[in-house]
Protein backbone atom coordinates (compact mmCIF):
# COMPACT_ATOMS: atom_id res chain seq x y z
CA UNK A 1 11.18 -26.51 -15.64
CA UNK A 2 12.14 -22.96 -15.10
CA UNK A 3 9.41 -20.46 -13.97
CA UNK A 4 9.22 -17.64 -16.32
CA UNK A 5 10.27 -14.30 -14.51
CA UNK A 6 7.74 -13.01 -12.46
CA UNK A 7 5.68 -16.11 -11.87
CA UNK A 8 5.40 -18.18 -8.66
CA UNK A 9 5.76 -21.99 -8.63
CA UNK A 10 2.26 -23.77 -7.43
CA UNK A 11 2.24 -25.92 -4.29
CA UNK A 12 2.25 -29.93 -5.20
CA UNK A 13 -1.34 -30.41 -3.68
CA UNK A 14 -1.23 -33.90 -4.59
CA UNK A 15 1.54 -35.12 -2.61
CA UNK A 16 1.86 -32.49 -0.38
CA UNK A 17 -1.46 -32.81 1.81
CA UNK A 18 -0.90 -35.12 4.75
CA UNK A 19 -3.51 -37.95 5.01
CA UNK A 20 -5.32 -37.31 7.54
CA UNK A 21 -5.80 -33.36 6.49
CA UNK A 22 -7.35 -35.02 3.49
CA UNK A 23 -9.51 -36.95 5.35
CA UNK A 24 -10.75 -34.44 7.22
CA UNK A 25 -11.20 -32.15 4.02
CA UNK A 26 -13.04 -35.11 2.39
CA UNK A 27 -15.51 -35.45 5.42
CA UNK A 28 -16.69 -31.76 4.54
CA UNK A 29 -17.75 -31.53 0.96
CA UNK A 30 -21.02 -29.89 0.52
CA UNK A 31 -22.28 -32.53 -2.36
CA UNK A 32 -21.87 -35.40 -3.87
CA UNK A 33 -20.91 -33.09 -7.18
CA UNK A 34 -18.21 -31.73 -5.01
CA UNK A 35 -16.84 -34.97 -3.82
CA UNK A 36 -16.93 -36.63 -7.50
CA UNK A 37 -14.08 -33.45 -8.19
CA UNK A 38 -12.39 -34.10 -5.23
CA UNK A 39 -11.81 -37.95 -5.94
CA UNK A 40 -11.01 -37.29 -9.94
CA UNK A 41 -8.41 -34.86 -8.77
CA UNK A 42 -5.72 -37.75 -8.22
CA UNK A 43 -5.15 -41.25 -6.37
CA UNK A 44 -4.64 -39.90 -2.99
CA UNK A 45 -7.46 -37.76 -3.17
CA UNK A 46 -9.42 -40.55 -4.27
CA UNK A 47 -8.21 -42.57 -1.29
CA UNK A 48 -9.62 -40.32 0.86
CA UNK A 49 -12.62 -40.55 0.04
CA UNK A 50 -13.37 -44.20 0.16
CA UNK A 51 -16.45 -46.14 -0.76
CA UNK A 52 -17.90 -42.51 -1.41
CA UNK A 53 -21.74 -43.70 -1.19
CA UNK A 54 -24.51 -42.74 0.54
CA UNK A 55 -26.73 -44.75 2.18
CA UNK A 56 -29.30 -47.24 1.19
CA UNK A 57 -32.74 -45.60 -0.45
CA UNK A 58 -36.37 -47.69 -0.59
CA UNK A 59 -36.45 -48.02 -4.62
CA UNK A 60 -40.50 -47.57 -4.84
CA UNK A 61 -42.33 -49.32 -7.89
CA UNK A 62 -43.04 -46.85 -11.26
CA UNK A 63 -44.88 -47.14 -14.22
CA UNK A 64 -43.60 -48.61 -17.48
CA UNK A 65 -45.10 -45.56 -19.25
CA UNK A 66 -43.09 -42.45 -17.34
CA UNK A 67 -39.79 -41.43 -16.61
CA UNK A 68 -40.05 -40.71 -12.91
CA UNK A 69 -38.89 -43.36 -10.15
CA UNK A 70 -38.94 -42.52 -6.48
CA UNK A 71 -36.98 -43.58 -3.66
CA UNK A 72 -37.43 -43.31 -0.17
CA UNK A 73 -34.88 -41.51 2.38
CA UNK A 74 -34.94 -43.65 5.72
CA UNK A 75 -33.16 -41.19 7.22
CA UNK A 76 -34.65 -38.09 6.22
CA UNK A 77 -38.31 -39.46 5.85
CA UNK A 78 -38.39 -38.40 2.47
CA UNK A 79 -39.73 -39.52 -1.04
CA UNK A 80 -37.73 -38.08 -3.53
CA UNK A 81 -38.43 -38.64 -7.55
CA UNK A 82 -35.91 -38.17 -10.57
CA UNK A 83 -36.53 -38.09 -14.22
CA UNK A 84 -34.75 -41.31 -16.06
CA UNK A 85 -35.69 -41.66 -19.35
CA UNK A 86 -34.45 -44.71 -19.76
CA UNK A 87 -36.49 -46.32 -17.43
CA UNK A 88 -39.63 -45.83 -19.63
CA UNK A 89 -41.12 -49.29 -21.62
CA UNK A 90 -39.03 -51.31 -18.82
CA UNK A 91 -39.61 -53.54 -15.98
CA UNK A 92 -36.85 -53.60 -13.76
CA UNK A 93 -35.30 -57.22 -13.35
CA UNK A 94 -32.47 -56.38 -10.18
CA UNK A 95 -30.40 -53.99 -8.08
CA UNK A 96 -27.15 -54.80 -7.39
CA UNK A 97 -23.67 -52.49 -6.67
CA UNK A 98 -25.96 -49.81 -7.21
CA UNK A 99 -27.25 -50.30 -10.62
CA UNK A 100 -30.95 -50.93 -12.04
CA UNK A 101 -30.96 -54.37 -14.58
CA UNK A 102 -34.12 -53.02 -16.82
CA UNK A 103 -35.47 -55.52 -19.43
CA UNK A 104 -37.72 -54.38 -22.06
CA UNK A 105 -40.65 -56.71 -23.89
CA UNK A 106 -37.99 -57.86 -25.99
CA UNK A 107 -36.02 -59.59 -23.36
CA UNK A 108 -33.29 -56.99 -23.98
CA UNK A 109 -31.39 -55.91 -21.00
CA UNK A 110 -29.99 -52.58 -19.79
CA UNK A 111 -28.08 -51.77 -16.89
CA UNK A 112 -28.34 -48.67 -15.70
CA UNK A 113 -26.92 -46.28 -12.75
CA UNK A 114 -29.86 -43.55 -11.92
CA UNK A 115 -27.28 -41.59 -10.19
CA UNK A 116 -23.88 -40.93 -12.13
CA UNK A 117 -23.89 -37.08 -13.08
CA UNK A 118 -24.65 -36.12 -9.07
CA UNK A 119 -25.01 -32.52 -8.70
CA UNK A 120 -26.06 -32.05 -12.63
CA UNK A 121 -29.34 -31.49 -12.34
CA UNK A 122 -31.95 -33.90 -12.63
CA UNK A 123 -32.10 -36.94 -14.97
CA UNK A 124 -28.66 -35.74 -15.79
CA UNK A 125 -25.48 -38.05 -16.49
CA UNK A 126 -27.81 -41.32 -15.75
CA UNK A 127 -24.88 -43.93 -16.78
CA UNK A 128 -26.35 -46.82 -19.12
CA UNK A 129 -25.08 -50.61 -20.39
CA UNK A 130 -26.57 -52.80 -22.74
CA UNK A 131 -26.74 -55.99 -22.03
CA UNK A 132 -27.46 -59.10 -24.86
CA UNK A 133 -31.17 -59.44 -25.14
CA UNK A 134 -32.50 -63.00 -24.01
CA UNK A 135 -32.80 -65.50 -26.66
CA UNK A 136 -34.91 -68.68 -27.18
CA UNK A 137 -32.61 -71.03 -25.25
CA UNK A 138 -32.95 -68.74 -22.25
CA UNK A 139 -36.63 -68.66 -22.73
CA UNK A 140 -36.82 -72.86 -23.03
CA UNK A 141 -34.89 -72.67 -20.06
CA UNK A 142 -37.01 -70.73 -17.80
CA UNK A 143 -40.42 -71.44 -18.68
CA UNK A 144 -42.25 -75.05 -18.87
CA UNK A 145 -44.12 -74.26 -22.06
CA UNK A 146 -42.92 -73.11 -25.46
CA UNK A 147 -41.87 -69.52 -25.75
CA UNK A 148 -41.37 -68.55 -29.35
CA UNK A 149 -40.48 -64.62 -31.17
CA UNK A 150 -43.11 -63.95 -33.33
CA UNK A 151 -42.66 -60.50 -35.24
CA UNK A 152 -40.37 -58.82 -32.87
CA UNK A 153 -42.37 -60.17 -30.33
CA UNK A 154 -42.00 -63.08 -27.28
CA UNK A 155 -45.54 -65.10 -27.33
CA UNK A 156 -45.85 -67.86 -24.74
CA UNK A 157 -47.94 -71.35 -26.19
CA UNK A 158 -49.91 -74.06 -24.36
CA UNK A 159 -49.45 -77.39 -25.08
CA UNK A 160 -51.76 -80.74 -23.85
CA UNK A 161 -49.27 -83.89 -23.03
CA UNK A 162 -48.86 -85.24 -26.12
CA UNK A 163 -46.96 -81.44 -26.92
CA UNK A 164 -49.63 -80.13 -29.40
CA UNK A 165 -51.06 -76.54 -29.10
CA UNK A 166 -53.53 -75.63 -27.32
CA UNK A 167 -54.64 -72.39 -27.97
CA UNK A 168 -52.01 -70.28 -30.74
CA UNK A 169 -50.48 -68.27 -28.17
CA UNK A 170 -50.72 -65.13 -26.16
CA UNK A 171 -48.46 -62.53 -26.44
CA UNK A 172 -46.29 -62.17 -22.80
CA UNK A 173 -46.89 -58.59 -21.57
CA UNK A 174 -43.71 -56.12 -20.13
CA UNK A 175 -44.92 -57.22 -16.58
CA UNK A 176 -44.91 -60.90 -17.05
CA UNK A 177 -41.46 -60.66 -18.40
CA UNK A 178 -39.67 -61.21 -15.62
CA UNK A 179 -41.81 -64.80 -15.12
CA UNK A 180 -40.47 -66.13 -18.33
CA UNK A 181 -37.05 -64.80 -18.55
CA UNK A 182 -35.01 -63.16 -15.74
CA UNK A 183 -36.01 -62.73 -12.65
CA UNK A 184 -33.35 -61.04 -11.36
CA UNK A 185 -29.69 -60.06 -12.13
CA UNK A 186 -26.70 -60.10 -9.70
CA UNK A 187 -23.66 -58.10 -10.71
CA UNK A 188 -20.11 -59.38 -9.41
CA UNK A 189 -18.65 -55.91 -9.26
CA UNK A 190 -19.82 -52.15 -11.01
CA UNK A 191 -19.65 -52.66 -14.50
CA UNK A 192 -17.56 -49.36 -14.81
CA UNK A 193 -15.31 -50.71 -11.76
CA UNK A 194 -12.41 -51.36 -14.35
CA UNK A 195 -12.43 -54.93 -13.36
CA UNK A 196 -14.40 -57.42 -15.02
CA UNK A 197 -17.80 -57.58 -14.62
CA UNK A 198 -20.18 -60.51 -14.76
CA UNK A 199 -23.96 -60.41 -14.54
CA UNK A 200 -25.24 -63.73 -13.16
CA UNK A 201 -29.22 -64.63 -14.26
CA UNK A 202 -31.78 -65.79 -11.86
CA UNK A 203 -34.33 -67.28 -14.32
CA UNK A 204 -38.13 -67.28 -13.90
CA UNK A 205 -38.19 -71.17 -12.92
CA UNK A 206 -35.02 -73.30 -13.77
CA UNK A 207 -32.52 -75.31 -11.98
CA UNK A 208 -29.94 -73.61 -14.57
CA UNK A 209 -28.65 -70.09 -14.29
CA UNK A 210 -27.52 -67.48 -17.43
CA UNK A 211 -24.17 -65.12 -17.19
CA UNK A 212 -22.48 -62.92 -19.39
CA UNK A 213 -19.17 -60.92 -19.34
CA UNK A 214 -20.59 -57.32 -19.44
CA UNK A 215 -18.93 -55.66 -22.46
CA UNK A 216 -17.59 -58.62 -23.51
CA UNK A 217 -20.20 -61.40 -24.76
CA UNK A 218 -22.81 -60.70 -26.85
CA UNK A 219 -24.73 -63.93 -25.77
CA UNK A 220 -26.08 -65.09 -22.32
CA UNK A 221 -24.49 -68.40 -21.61
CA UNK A 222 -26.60 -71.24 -19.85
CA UNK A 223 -25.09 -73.06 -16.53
CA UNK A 224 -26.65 -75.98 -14.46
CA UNK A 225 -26.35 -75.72 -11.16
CA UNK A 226 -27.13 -79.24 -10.19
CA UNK A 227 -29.61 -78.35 -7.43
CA UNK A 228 -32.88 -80.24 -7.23
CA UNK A 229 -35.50 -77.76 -6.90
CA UNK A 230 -35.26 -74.48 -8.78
CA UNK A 231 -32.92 -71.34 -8.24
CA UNK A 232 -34.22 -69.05 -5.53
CA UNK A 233 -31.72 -66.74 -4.51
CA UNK A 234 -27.91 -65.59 -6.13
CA UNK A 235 -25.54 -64.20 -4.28
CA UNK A 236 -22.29 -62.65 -5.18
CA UNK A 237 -19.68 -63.94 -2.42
CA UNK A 238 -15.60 -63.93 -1.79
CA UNK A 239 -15.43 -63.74 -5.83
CA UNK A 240 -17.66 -66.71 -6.26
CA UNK A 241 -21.50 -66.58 -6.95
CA UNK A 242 -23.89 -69.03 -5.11
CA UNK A 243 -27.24 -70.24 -6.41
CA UNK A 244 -30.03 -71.69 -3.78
CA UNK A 245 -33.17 -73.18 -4.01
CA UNK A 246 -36.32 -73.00 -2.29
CA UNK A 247 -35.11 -76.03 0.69
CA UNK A 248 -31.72 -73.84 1.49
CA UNK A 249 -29.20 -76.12 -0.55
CA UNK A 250 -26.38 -73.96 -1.96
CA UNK A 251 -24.54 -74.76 -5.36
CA UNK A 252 -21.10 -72.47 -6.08
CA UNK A 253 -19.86 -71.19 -9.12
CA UNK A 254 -16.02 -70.89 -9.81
CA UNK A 255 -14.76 -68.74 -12.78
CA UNK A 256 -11.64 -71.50 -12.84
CA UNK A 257 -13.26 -73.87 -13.34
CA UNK A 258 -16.72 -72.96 -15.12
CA UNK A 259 -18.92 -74.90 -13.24
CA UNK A 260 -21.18 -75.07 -10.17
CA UNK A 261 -20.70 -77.50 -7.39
CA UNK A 262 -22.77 -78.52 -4.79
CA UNK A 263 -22.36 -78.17 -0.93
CA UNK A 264 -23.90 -81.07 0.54
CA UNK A 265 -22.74 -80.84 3.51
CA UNK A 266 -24.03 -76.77 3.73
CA UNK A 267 -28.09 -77.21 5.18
CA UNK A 268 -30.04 -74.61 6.39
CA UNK A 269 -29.75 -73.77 10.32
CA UNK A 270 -32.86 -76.35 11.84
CA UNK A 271 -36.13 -74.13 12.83
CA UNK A 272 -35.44 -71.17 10.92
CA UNK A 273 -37.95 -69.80 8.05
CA UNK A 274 -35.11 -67.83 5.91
CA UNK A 275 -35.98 -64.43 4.58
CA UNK A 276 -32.93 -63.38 2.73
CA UNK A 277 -29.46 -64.66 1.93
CA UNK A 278 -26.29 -61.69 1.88
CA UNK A 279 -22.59 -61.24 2.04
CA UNK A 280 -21.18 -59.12 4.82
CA UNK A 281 -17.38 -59.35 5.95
CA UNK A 282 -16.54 -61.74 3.49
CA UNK A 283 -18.97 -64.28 4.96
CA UNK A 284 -21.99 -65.76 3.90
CA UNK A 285 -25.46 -64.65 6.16
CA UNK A 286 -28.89 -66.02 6.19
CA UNK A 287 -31.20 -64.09 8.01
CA UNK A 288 -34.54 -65.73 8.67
CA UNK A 289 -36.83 -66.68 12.12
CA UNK A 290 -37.81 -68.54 14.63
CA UNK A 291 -40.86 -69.16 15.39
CA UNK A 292 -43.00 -69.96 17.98
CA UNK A 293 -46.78 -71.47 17.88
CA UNK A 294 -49.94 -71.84 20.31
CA UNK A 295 -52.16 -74.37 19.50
CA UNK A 296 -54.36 -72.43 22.45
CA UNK A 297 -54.23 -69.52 21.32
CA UNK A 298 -53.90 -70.04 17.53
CA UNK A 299 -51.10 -67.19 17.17
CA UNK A 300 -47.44 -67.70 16.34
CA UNK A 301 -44.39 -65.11 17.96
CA UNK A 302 -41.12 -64.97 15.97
CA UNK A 303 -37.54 -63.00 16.53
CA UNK A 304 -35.04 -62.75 13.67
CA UNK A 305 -31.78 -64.87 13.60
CA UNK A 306 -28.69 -64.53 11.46
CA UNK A 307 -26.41 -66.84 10.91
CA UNK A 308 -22.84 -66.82 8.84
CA UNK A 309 -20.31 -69.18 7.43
CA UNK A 310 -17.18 -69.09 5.98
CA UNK A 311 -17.04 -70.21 2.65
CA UNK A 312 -13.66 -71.19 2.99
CA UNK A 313 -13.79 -73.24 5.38
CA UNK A 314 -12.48 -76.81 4.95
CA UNK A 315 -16.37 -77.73 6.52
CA UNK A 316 -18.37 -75.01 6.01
CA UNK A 317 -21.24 -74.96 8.82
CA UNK A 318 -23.54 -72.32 9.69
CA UNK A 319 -23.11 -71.17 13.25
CA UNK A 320 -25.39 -68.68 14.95
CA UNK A 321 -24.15 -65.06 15.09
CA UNK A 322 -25.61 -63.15 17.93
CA UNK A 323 -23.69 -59.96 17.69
CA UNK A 324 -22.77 -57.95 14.28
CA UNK A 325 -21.05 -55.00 16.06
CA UNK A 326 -21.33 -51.82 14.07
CA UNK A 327 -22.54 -52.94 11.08
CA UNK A 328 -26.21 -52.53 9.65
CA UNK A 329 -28.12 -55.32 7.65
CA UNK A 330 -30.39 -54.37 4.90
CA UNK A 331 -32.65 -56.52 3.73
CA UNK A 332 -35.53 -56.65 0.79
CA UNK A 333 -38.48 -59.14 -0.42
CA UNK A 334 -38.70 -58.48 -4.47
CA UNK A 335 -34.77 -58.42 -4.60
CA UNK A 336 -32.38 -60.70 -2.94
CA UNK A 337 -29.39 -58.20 -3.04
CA UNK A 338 -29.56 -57.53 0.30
CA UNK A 339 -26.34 -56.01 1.96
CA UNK A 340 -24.48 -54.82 5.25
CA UNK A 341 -22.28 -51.74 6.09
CA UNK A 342 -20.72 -49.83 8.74
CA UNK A 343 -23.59 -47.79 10.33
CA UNK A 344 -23.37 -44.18 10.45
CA UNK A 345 -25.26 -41.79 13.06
CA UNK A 346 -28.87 -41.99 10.61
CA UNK A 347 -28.79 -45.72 10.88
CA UNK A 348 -28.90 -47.89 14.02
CA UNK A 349 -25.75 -50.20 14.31
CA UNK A 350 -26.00 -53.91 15.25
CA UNK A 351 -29.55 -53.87 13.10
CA UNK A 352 -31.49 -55.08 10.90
CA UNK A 353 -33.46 -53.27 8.44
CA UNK A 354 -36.38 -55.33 6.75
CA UNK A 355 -38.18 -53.76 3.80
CA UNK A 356 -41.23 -55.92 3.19
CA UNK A 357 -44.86 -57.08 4.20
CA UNK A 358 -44.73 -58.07 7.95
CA UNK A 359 -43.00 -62.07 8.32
CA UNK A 360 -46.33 -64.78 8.72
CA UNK A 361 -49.32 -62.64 8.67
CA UNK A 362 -50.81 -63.74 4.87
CA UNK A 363 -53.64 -60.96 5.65
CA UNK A 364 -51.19 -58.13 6.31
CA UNK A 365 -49.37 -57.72 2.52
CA UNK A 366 -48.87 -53.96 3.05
CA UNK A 367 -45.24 -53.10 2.99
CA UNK A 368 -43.48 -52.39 6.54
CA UNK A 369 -40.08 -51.32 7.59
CA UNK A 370 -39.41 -53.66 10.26
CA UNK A 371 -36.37 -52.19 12.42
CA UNK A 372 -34.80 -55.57 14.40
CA UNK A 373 -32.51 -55.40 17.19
CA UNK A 374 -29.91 -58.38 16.38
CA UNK A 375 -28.92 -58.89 20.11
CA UNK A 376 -32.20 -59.22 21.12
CA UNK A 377 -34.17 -60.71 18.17
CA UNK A 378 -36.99 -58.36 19.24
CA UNK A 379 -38.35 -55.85 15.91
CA UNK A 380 -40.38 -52.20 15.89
CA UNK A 381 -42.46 -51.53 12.54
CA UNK A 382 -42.05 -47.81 11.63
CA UNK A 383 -45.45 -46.22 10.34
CA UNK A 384 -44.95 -46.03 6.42
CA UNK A 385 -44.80 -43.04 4.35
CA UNK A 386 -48.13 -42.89 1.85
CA UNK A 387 -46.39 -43.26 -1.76
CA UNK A 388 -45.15 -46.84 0.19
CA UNK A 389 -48.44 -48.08 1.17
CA UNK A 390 -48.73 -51.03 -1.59
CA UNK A 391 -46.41 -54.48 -1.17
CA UNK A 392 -44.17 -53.75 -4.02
CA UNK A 393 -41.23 -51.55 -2.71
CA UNK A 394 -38.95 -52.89 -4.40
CA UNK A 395 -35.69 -53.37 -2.36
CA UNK A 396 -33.03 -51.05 -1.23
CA UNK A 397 -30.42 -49.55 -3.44
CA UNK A 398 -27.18 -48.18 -2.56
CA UNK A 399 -26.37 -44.93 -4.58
CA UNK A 400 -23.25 -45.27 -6.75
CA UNK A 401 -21.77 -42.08 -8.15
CA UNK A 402 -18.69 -42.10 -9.75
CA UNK A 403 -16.56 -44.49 -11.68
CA UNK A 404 -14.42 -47.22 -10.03
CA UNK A 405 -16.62 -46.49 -6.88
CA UNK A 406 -17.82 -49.77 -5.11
CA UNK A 407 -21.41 -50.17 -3.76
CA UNK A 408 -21.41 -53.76 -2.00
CA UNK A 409 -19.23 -55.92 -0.74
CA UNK A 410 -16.10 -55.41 -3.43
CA UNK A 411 -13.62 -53.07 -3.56
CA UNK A 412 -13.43 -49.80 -5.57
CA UNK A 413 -12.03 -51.60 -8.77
CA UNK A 414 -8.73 -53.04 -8.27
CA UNK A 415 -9.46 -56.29 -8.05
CA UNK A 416 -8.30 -56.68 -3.76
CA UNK A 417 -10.76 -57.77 -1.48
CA UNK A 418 -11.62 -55.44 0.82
CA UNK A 419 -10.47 -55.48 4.72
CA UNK A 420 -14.05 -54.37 5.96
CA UNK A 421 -17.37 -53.66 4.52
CA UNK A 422 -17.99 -50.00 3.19
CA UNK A 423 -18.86 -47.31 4.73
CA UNK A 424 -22.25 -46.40 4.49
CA UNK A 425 -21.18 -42.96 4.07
CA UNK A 426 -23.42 -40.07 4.89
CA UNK A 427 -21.57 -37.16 4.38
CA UNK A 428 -24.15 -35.59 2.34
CA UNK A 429 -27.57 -34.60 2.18
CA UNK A 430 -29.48 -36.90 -0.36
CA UNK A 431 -31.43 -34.09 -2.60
CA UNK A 432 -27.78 -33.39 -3.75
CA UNK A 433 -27.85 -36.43 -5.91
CA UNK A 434 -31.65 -36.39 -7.13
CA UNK A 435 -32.32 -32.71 -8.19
């Protein structure tokens, strides 16, 4: 194209950066606002940023009837609050590649990610999904006794053993939703990723599972997963999702095929009381302990274990994993999406963060952040900030901003696993993506 007299041609900046100058521009942007520019500009600006995230946040418990939720800064020691309107009349039901899973009394189901729209001021941008709304054969699923709709709303009926009524039924209240319907929800990717999405049901009591292809069915679909005892955890692992029960046995879901198959051969690691189930590396981790009693003394001692497997293994065994380099485990009671990463200079590496009431003590329910040393198996408790002095912090959540960006253990949206685990990235201060 000819330049018209006068006027100078403009540098290429897309191609004509070298990588590692982007890099090292990348490393330097002042907000997350900033950064979300810098990726949209083109793919290799976008490449170097990767995994733009931040780390983990304490998602603290809010009320049905406001619009603020707060999260807690490890790093910084902070509680910070943002307005999200859409939070209001919900109960949240998971957290998972940094999005909420909200369900309303209804049983309907939004997804939503509290911080898209960094740097626009507060509340702004929040990026939302519907999900379908639970129906009757999710409900008959979940619960032992007959859950029926009864003008607009779910009402929950007891029956004596011959199946007659009881009583004529109580209506079920937002915070016993999640008892009756889903407990929690396990994405298998960000639902604005580009790649498919699929949001995997833990229901309130069942042996069976429900899924749905965000933006794609308008129904939840119902899957056994042929385990005895009912569904306790679901995690989202090398492209397939695995359901366990309460004993440890492990069922595993394969798109091709559309069905869940046991692994027999897959028991939990003798002596250890697990605590939470994760992918990290492309392996699957159980973290748990082992503990020690005096019949003397009436006490108990315990020190946290991991240990991994490779799913795709011939055999799959679990073997005992001493040693987790620079990475950083994060782990939660109320939600199983627990998750590692590369630690960063705020975080300590070769660690294990627990977010929960103190392992064994049935007296002590306050919440603690336990900080464990994974060489040594020996733990500190950190003093907890007062907004988090109740049990029900409700697990960590990795900050997603922008679109195609990954915030777990998949990739950014093209579909290629990933060669490490993200980057718990730290490049900027937190209050740039809450205010």
């Amino acid at each position: 194209m000819v330049q018209p007299p006068g006027r100078r041609s403009l540098p290429d900046w897309r191609s004509g950066l070298p990588e590692d100058l982007l890099e090292s521009i990348g490393k330097r942007l002042a907000s997350g606002h900033d950064a979300a520019a810098f990726r949209s500009a083109c793919s290799p600006w976008r490449a170097a940023v990767p995994f733009a995230i931040f780390g983990p946040l304490l998602l603290l418990p809010f009320d049905a009837d406001s619009d603020r939720v707060g999260f807690y800064c490890v790093s910084e020691k902070k509680v910070f609050s943002k307005t999200l309107p859409d939070v209001r009349g919900k109960v949240p039901c998971g957290s998972s590649c940094g999005w909420l899973a909200l369900m309303d009394e209804a049983a309907a189901v939004t997804l939503l990610n509290p911080f898209a729209g960094a740097g626009a001021g507060a509340g702004a941008g929040a990026r939302r999904i519907e999900l379908p709304p639970a129906g009757e054969h999710v409900a008959a699923a979940s619960s032992s006794e007959p859950v029926y709709k009864v003008h607009g709303r779910w009402v929950l009926r007891s029956t004596d053993d011959y199946g007659g009524d009881i009583d004529a039924g109580r209506v079920i209240k937002l915070q016993d939703m999640r008892d009756v319907f889903f407990r929690e929800i396990v994405l298998s990717a960000p639902p604005d990723a580009g790649s498919e999405c699929v949001a995997m049901a833990m229901l309130g009591c069942s042996t069976e599972v429900a899924f749905c292809r965000v933006g794609v069915d308008n129904a939840w679909t119902l899957l056994d997963t042929k385990l005895d005892f009912s569904v306790a955890s679901i995690v989202h692992c090398q492209d397939k999702f695995l359901a366990i029960d309460y004993t440890g046995e492990i069922s595993v879901f394969s798109s091709n095929a559309g069905a869940w198959t046991l692994l027999p051969s897959l028991s939990p690691p003798a002596g250890l009381c697990h605590r939470s189930y994760l992918e990290s590396n492309g392996e699957l981790h159980i973290v748990g302990a082992m503990v020690s009693t005096s019949h003397e003394t009436q006490t108990f001692t315990y020190s946290s274990a991991i240990y991994a497997c490779n799913l795709h293994d011939r055999t799959p065994e679990w073997s005992r994993v001493k040693d987790i380099g620079d990475q950083t485990l994060f782990v939660s009671k109320h939600f199983n999406g627990s998750f590692s990463g590369t630690s960063v200079s705020e975080y300590k590496e070769n660690t294990i963060y627990f977010s929960e009431p103190l392992y064994g003590d049935p007296y002590d329910m306050v919440h603690r952040l336990e900080i464990v040393d994974v060489v040594t198996g020996r733990s500190e408790v950190k003093p907890v900030h007062e907004k988090m002095q109740g049990s029900e912090i409700l697990g960590w959540i990795r900050p997603n901003l922008w679109k195609g960006g990954s915030a777990g253990g998949n990739n950014g949206g093209g579909g290629a696993k990933p060669s490490a685990a993200p980057r718990l990235c730290m490049y900027w201060n937190i209050s740039t993506i809450l205010y």
